[in-house]
Protein backbone atom coordinates (compact mmCIF):
# COMPACT_ATOMS: atom_id res chain seq x y z
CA UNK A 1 110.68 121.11 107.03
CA UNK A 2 107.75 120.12 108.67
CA UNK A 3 105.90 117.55 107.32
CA UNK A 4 102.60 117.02 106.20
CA UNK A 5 101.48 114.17 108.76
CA UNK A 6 103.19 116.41 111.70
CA UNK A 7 100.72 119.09 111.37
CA UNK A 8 97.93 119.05 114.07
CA UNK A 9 95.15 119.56 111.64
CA UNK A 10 96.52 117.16 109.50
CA UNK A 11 96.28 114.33 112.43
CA UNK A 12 93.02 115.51 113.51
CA UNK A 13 91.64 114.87 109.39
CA UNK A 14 93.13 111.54 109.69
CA UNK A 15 91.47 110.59 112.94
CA UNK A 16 88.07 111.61 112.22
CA UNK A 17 87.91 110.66 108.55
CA UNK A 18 90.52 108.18 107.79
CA UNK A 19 91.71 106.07 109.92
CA UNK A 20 90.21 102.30 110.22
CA UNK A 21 90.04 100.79 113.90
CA UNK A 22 92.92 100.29 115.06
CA UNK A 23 95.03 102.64 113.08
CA UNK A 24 96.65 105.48 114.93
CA UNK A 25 99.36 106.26 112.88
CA UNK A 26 100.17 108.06 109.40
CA UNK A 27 102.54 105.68 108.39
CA UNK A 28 100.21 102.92 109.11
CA UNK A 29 97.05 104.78 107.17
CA UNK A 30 100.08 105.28 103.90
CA UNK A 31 100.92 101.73 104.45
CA UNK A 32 97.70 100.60 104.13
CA UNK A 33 96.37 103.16 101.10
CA UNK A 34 99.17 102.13 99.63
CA UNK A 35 99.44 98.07 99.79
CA UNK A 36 96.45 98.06 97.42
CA UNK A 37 98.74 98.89 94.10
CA UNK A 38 100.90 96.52 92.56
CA UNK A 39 104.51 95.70 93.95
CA UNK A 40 106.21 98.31 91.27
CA UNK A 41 103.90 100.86 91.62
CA UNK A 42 103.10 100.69 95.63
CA UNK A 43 107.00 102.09 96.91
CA UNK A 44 106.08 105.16 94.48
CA UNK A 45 102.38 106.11 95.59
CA UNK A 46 103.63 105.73 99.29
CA UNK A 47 106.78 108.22 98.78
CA UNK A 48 104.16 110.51 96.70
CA UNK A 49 101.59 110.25 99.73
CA UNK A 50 104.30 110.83 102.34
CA UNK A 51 105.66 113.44 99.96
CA UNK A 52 102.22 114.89 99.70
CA UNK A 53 102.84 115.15 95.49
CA UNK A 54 99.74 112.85 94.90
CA UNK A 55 96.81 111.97 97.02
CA UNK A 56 93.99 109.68 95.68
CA UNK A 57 90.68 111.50 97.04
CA UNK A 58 88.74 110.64 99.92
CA UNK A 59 86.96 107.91 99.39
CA UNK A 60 89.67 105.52 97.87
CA UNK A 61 91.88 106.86 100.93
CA UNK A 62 89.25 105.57 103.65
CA UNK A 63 88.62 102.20 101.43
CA UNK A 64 91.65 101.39 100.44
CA UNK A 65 91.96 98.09 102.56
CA UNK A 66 88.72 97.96 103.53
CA UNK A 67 87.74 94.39 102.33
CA UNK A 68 86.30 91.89 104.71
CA UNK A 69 85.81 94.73 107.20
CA UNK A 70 83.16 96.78 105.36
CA UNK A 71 81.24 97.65 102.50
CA UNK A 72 82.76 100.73 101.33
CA UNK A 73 83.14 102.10 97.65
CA UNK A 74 86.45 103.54 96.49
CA UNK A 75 84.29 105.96 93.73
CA UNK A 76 83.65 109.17 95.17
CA UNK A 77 79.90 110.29 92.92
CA UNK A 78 78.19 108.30 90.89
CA UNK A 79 76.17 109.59 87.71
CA UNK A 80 72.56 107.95 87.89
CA UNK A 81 70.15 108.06 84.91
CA UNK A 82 67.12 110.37 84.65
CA UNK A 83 64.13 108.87 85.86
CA UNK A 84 61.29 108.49 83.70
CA UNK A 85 57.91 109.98 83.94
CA UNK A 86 55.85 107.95 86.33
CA UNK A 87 56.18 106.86 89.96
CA UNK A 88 58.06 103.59 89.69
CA UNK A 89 61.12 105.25 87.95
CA UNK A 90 61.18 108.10 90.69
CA UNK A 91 61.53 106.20 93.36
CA UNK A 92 63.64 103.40 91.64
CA UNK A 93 65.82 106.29 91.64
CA UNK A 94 65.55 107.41 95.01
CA UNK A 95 66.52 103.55 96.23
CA UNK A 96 69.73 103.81 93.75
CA UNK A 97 70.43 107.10 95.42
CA UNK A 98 69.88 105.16 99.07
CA UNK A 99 72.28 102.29 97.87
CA UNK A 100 74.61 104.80 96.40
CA UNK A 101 75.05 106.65 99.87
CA UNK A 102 74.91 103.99 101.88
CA UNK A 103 78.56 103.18 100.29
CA UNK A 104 80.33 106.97 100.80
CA UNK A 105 79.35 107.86 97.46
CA UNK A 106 77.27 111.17 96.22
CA UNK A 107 75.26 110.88 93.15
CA UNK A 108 74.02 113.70 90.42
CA UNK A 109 71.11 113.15 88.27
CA UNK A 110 68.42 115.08 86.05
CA UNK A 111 64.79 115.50 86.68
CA UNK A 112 64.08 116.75 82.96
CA UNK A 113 62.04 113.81 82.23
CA UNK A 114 59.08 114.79 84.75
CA UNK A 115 56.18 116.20 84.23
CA UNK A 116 55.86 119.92 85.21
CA UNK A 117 53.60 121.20 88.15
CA UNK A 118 49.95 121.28 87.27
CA UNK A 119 49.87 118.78 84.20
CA UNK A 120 47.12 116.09 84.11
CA UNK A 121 47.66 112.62 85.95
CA UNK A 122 45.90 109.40 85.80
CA UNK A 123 45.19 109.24 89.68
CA UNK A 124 43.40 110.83 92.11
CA UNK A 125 45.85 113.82 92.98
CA UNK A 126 44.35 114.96 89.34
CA UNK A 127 47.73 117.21 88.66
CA UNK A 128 51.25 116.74 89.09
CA UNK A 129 53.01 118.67 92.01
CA UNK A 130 55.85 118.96 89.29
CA UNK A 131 59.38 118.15 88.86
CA UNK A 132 61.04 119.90 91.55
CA UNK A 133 58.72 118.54 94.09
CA UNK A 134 60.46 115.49 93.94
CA UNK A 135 63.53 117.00 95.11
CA UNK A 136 62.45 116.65 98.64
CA UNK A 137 62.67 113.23 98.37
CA UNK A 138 65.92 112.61 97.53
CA UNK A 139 67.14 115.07 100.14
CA UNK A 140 65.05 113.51 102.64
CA UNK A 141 67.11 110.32 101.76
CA UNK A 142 70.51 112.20 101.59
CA UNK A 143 70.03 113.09 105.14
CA UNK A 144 68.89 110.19 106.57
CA UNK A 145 71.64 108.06 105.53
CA UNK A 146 74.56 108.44 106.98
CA UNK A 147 78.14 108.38 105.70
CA UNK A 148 80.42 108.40 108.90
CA UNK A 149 79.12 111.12 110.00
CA UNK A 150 78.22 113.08 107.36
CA UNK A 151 75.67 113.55 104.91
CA UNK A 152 75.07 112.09 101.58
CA UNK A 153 75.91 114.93 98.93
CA UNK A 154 74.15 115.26 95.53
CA UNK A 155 73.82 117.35 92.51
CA UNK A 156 69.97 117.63 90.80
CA UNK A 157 70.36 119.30 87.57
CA UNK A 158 67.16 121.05 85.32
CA UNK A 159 66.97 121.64 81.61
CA UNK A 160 66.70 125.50 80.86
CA UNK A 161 63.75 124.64 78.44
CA UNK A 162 61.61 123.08 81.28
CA UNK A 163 58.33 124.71 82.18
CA UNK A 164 59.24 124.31 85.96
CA UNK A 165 62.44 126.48 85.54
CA UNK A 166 61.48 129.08 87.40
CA UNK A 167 60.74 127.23 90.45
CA UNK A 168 63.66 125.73 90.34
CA UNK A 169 65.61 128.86 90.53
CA UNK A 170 64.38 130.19 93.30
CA UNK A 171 63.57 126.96 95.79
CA UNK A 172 66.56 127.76 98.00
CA UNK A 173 65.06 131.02 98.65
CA UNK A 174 61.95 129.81 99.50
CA UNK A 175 62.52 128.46 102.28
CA UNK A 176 63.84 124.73 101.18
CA UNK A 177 66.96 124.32 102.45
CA UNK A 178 67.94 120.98 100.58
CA UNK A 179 70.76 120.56 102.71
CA UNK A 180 72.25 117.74 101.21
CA UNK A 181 72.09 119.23 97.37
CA UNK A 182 73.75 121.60 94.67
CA UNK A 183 71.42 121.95 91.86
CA UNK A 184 72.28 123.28 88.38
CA UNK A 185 70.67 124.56 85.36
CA UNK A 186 71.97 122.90 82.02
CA UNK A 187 71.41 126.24 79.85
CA UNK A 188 72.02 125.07 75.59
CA UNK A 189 73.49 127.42 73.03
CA UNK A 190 70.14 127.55 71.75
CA UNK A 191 69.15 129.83 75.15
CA UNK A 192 72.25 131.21 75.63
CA UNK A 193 71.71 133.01 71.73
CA UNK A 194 68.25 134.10 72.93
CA UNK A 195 70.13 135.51 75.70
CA UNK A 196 72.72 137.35 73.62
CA UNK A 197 70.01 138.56 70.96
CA UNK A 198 67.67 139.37 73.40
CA UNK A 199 64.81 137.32 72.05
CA UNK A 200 62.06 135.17 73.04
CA UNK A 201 62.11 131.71 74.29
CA UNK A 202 59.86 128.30 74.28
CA UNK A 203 59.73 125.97 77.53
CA UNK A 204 58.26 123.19 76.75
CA UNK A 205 57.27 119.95 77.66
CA UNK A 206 55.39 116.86 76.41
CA UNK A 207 53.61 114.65 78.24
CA UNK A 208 54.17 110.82 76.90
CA UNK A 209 51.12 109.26 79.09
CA UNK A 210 48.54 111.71 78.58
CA UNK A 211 49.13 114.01 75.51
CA UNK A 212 49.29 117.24 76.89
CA UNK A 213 51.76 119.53 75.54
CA UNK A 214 52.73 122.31 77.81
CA UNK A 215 54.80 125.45 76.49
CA UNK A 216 55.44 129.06 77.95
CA UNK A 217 57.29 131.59 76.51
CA UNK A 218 59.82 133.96 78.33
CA UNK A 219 62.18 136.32 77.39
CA UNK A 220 65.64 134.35 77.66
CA UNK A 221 67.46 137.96 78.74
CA UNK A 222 64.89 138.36 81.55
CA UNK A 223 65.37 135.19 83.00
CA UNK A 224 69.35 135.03 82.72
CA UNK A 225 69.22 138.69 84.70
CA UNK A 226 67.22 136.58 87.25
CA UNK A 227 69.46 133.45 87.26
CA UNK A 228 72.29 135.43 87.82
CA UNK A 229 71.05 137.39 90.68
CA UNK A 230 69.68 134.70 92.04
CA UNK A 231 72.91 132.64 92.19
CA UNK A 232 74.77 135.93 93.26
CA UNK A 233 72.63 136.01 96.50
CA UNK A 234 72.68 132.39 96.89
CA UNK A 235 75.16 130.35 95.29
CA UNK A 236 72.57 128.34 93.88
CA UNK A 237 71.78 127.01 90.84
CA UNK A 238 75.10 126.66 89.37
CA UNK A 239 75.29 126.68 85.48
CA UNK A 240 76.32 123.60 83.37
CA UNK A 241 76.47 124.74 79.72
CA UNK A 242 75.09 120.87 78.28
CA UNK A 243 76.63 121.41 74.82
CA UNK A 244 79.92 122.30 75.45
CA UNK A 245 79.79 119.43 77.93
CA UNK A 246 78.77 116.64 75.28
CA UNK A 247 80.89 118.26 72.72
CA UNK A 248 84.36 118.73 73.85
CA UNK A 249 85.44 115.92 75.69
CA UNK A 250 87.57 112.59 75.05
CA UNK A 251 84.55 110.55 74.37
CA UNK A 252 82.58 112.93 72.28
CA UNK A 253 82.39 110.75 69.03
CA UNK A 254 80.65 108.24 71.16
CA UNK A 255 77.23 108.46 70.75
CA UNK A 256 75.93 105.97 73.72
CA UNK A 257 77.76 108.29 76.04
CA UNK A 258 75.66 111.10 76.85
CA UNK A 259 76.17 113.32 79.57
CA UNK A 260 72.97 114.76 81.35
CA UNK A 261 74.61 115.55 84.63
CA UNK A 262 77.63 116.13 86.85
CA UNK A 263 78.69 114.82 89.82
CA UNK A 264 78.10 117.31 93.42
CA UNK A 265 81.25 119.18 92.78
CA UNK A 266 80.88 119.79 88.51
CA UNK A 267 84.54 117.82 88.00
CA UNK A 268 83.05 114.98 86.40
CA UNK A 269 80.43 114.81 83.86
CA UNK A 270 79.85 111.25 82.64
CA UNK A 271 77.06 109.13 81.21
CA UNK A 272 74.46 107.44 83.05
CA UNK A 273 75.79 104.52 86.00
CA UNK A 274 79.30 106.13 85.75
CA UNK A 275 81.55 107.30 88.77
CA UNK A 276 83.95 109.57 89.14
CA UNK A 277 87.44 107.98 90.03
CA UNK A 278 89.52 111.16 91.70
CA UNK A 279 92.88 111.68 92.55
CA UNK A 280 95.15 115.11 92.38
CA UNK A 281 98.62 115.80 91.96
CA UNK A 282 100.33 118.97 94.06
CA UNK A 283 100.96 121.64 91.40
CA UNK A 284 102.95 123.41 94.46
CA UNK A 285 105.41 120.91 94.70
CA UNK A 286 106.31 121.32 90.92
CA UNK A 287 107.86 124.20 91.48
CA UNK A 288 111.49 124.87 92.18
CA UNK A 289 113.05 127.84 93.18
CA UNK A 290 109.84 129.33 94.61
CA UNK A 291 109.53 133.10 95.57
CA UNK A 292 113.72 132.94 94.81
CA UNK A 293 115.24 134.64 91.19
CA UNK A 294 114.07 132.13 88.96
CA UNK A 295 111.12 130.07 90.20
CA UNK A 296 110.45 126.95 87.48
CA UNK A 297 108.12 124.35 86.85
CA UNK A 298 109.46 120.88 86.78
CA UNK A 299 108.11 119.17 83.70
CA UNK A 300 110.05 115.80 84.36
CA UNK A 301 108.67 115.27 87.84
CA UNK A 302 105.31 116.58 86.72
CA UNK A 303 105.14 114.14 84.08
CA UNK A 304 106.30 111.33 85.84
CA UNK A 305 103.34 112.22 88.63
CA UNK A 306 100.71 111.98 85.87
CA UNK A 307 102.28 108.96 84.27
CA UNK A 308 101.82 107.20 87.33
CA UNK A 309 99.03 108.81 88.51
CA UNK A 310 96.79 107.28 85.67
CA UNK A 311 98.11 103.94 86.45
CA UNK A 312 97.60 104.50 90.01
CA UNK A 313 93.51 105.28 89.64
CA UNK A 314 93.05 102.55 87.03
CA UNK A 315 94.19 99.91 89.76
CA UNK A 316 92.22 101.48 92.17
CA UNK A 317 88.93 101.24 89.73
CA UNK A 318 90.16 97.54 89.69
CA UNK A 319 90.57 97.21 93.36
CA UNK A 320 87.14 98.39 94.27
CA UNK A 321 85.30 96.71 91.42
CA UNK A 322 83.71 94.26 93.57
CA UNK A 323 82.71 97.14 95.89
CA UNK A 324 80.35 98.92 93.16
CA UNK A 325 76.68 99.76 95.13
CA UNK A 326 75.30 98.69 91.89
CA UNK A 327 75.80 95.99 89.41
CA UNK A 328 75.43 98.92 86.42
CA UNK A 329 78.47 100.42 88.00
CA UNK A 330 80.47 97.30 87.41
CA UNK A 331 79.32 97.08 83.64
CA UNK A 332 80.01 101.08 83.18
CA UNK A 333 83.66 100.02 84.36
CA UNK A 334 84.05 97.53 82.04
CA UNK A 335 82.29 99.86 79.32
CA UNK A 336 83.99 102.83 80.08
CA UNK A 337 87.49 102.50 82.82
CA UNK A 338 86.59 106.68 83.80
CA UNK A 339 89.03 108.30 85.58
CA UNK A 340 89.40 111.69 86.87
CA UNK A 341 92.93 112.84 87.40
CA UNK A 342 93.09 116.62 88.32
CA UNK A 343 95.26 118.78 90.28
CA UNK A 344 95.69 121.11 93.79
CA UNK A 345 97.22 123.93 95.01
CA UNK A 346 97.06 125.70 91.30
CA UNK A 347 96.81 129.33 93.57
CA UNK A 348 99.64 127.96 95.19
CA UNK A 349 102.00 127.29 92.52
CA UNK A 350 101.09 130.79 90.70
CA UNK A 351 102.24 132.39 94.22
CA UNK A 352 105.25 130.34 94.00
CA UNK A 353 105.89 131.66 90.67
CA UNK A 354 105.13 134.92 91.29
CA UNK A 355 102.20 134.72 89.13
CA UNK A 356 98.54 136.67 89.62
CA UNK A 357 95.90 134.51 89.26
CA UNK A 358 93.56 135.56 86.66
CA UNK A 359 96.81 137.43 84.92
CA UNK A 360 97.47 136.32 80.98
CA UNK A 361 100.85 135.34 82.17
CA UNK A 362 99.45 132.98 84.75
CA UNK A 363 96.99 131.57 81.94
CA UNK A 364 99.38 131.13 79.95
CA UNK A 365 100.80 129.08 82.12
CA UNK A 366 97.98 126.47 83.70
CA UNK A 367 97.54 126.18 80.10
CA UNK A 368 100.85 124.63 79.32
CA UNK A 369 100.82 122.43 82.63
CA UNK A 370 97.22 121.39 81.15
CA UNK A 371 98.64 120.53 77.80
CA UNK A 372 100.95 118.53 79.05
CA UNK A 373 99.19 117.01 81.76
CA UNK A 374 96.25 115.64 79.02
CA UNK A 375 98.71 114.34 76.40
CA UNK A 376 101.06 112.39 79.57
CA UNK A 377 97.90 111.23 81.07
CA UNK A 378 96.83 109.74 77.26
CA UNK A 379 100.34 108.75 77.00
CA UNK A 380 99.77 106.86 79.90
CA UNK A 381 97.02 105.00 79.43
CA UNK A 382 97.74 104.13 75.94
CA UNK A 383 100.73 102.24 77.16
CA UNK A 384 98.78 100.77 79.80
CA UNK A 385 95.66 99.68 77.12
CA UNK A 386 99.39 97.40 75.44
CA UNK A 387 99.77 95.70 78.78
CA UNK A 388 96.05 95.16 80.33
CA UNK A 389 93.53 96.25 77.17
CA UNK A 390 91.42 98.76 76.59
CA UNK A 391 88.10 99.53 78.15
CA UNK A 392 85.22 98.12 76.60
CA UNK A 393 83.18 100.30 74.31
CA UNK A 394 86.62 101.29 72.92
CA UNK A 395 86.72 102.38 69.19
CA UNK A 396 89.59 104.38 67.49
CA UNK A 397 86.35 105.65 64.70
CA UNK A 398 85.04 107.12 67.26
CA UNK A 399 87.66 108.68 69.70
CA UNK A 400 89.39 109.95 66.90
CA UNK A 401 86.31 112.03 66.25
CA UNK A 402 86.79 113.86 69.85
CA UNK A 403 88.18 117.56 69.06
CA UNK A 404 90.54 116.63 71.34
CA UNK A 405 92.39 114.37 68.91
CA UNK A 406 92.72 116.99 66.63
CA UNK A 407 95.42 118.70 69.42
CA UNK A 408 96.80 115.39 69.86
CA UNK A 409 97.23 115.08 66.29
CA UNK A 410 98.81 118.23 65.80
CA UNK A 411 100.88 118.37 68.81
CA UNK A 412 101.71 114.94 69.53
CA UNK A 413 101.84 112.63 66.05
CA UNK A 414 103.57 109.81 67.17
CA UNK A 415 101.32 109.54 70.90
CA UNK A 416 98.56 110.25 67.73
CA UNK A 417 99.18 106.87 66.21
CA UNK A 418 100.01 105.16 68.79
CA UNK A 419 96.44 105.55 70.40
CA UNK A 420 95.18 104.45 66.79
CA UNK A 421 97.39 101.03 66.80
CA UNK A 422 96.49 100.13 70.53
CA UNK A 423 94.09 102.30 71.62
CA UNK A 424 93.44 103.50 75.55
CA UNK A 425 93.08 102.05 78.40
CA UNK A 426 90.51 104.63 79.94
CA UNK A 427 87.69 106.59 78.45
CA UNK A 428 88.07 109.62 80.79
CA UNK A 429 91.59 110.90 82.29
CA UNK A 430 91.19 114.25 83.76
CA UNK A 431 88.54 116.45 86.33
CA UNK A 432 90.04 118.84 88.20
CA UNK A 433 87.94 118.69 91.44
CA UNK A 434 87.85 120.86 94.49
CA UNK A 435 90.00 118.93 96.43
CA UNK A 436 88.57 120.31 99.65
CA UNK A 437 89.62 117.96 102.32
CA UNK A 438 92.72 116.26 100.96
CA UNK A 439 94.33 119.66 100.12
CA UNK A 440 93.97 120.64 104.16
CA UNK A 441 95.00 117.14 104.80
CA UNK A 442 98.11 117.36 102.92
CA UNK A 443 99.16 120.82 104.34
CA UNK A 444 96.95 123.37 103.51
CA UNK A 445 97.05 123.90 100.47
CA UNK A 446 94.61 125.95 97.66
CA UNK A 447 91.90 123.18 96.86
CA UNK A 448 91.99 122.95 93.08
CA UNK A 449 91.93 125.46 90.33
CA UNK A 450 90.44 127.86 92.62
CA UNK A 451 92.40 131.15 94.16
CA UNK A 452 92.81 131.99 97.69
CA UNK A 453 89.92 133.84 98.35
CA UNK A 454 91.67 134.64 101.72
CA UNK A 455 95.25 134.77 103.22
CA UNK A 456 94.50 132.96 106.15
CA UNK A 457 90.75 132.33 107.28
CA UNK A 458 88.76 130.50 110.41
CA UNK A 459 87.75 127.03 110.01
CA UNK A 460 85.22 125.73 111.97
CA UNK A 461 84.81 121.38 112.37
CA UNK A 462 81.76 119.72 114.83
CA UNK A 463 83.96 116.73 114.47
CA UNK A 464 87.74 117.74 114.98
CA UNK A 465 87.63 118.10 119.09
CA UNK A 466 91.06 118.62 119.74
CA UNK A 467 91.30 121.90 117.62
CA UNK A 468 88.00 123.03 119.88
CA UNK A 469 85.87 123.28 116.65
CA UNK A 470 87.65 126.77 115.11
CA UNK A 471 91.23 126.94 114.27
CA UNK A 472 93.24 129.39 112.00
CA UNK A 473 94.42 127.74 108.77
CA UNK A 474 97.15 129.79 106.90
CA UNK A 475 97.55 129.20 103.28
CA UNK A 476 100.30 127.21 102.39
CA UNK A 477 102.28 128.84 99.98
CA UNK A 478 101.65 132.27 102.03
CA UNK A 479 103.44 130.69 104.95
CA UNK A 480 105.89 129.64 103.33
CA UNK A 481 106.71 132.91 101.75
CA UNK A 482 106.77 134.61 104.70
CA UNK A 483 108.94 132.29 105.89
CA UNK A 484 110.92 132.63 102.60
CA UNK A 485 111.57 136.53 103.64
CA UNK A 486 111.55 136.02 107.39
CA UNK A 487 108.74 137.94 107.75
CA UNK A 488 106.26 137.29 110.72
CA UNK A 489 103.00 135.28 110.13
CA UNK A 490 100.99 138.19 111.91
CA UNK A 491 101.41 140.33 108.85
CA UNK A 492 97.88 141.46 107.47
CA UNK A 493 96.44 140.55 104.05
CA UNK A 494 96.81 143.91 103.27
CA UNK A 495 100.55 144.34 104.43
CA UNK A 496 101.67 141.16 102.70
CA UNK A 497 99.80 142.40 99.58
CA UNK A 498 101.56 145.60 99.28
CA UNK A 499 105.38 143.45 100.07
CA UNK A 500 103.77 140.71 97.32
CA UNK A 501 101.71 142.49 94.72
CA UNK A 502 101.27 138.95 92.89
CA UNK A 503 99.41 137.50 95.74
């Protein structure tokens, strides 16, 4: 079998992304990623890498090492607070944003807190160009710094009850291309019953500085039609439902930890200052048997990935502590340890299994790998809060108030008191991110949760020469089932549909 670091495309990723000077080898880049763990843990993240079962994500890859050469964070998107109302806090922001980029990371952050467009000021401009105006700015500043070669990526979010909500749904249409953002709309249940009920609803907003109260009513129905057709046409604004995300999560009895924003990608919702610490495990290569009589998932190995795989990201948070961009990203470390362990090539497994995606049966599934992959990755961290601590803000009042610890309870009563007598290590464990370039990296793989949207598709690169800029990328799993049947890799979709209904 071929492996991963053989493949063209695969050498090409590590060339243009990867590599430090003077590297021009994978086994030196997996010596190198790897040296940074401790002397028991290193041998096993270097047979994962080589293995291609784990892969930390992209930016602890290319930093990994990097000490004393260059200023590089191992934290792939940082969560910065909302500015306040005035221009000092804007463009505080917008330097944070600069610093942020300047070290490889993205950054997502809320622009509730301004004032909409055409409420009173205290200067001569008279009225405010509103909330989204400022936008521009920070994508201004996402383009102009660079991040070897590519640009800074962010995510601006909007509260649905804001009075410039309409603007912001449609300023990719009109003509701004905000090349360097994703923007979402944090819709409450509040709305979303409007929606469902069909009934009016308030945007408002209060002016601290000057008084003014500004409100407009809209039919919440109405404007959801809109928002969806909008992001039909566009892919823009996403949707971020903001209860749901400050309700069900691991840290949800915490009351100083309030999430107003993702990071770029949606994976990782965290408070202000926090980062996203990534790394996925290859859901493909938990399968045995695959396409044959009686594929399987291998819970043992599985576990034993996410068991070390949460010990793996908290020494990388450790590692490139000193290599924050800000001093508030050290303190939310110590505060709050976040990881985000997650998962690719989910469509890849299902194929393997000869699963349909969407299917109950395939569901039913993810949801068992999920289930255990949360209560191994607590399991893990609990054991490692024994040996190192745990992180900072740490209180078993308040976890044990996360709805999550009711499952734990229930499924898990020994892991359930075991948290209570020592408590965790981390804060957050699990985001399930896109995975977009490691996946390819690794083989080709579905990035993800997502499905294959295609069999095999065109990719184009400005940066990958010797590929000439468009190459053919065949899915992984769908290679290797044609393989499986000897069966010729020319076969169309539709062909290898009708031999594979599952796929």
């Amino acid at each position: 079998m071929e492996k991963w670091y053989e493949n063209e495309i695969s050498r090409g990723i590590l060339k243009e992304k990867y590599y430090h000077k003077g590297e021009n080898s994978p086994e030196q880049f997996m010596d190198r990623v790897s040296s940074i763990f401790d002397e028991k843990l290193a041998p096993r993240v270097r047979n994962y890498l080589a293995n291609a079962d784990f892969c930390p994500a992209g930016r602890a890859l290319y930093a990994a090492g990097a000490k004393g050469k260059f200023k590089v964070s191992l934290s792939n998107c940082y969560i910065l607070p909302s500015p306040e109302d005035n221009l000092e806090s804007i463009f505080r922001a917008n330097g944070e944003i600069a610093r942020i980029f300047s070290y490889g990371g993205g950054i997502g952050i809320n622009i509730s807190n301004l004032r909409p467009k055409g409420s009173v000021v205290s200067n001569v401009a008279r009225t405010s160009t509103g909330a989204v105006s400022f936008m521009k700015i920070f994508n201004v500043t996402g383009e102009v710094i660079s991040q070897n070669g590519r640009r800074g990526a962010m995510m601006v979010g909007l509260n649905c009850d804001h009075p410039d909500i309409y603007e912001f749904l449609h300023i990719k249409q009109n003509e701004e291309k905000l090349s360097s953002m994703n923007i979402s709309i944090l819709f409450t249940d509040e709305f979303m019953e409007a929606v469902r009920d069909d009934k009016e609803y308030t945007l408002k907003f209060h002016v601290e500085s000057t008084g003014e109260d500004i409100t407009k009513v809209i039919r919440a129905r109405d404007f959801f039609r809109e928002y969806c057709e909008t992001q039909w046409d566009w892919g823009d604004p996403g949707a971020l439902f903001s209860d749901r995300l400050n309700q069900y999560h691991l840290l949800a009895g915490y009351p100083e930890y309030k999430i107003e924003i993702t990071n770029p990608c949606g994976e990782f919702g965290g408070n202000a200052y926090n980062a996203c610490n990534l790394g996925s495990i290859n859901l493909y290569n938990m399968i045995d048997d695959k396409f044959g009589g009686h594929p399987s998932f291998n819970e043992e190995r599985f576990k034993q990935l996410v068991y070390d795989g949460i010990i793996a990201l908290d020494e990388i948070v450790e590692y490139g502590y000193e290599t924050q961009p800000l001093e508030e990203n050290r303190k939310c470390i110590d505060d709050w340890r976040s990881l985000g362990l997650g998962l690719f090539g989910v469509a890849d497994a299902l194929i393997a299994m000869k699963l349909t995606y969407g299917s109950p049966e395939a569901d039913a599934f993810i949801e068992k790998v999920m289930r255990i992959m949360f209560l191994t990755a607590l399991r893990s961290s609990c054991d490692r809060a024994k040996e190192k601590g745990t992180f900072g803000h740490y209180s078993w009042e308040k976890t044990r108030k996360s709805p999550l610890m009711d499952l734990v309870k229930e499924e898990a009563p020994e892991l359930y008191e075991d948290i209570h007598a020592n408590g965790l290590r981390n804060g957050t464990l699990l985001a399930v991110a896109p995975t977009g370039t490691i996946s390819l990296l690794m083989g080709s793989y579905s990035g993800g949760c997502e499905p294959l949207y295609k069999i095999s598709y065109e990719r184009s690169s400005h940066k990958m020469e010797e590929v000439h800029g468009s190459f053919r990328v065949y899915a992984k799993s769908i290679k290797d089932l044609l393989t499986y049947h000897n069966l010729p890799l020319s076969l169309s979709d539709e062909e290898i549909r009708n031999r594979f209904p599952w796929v």
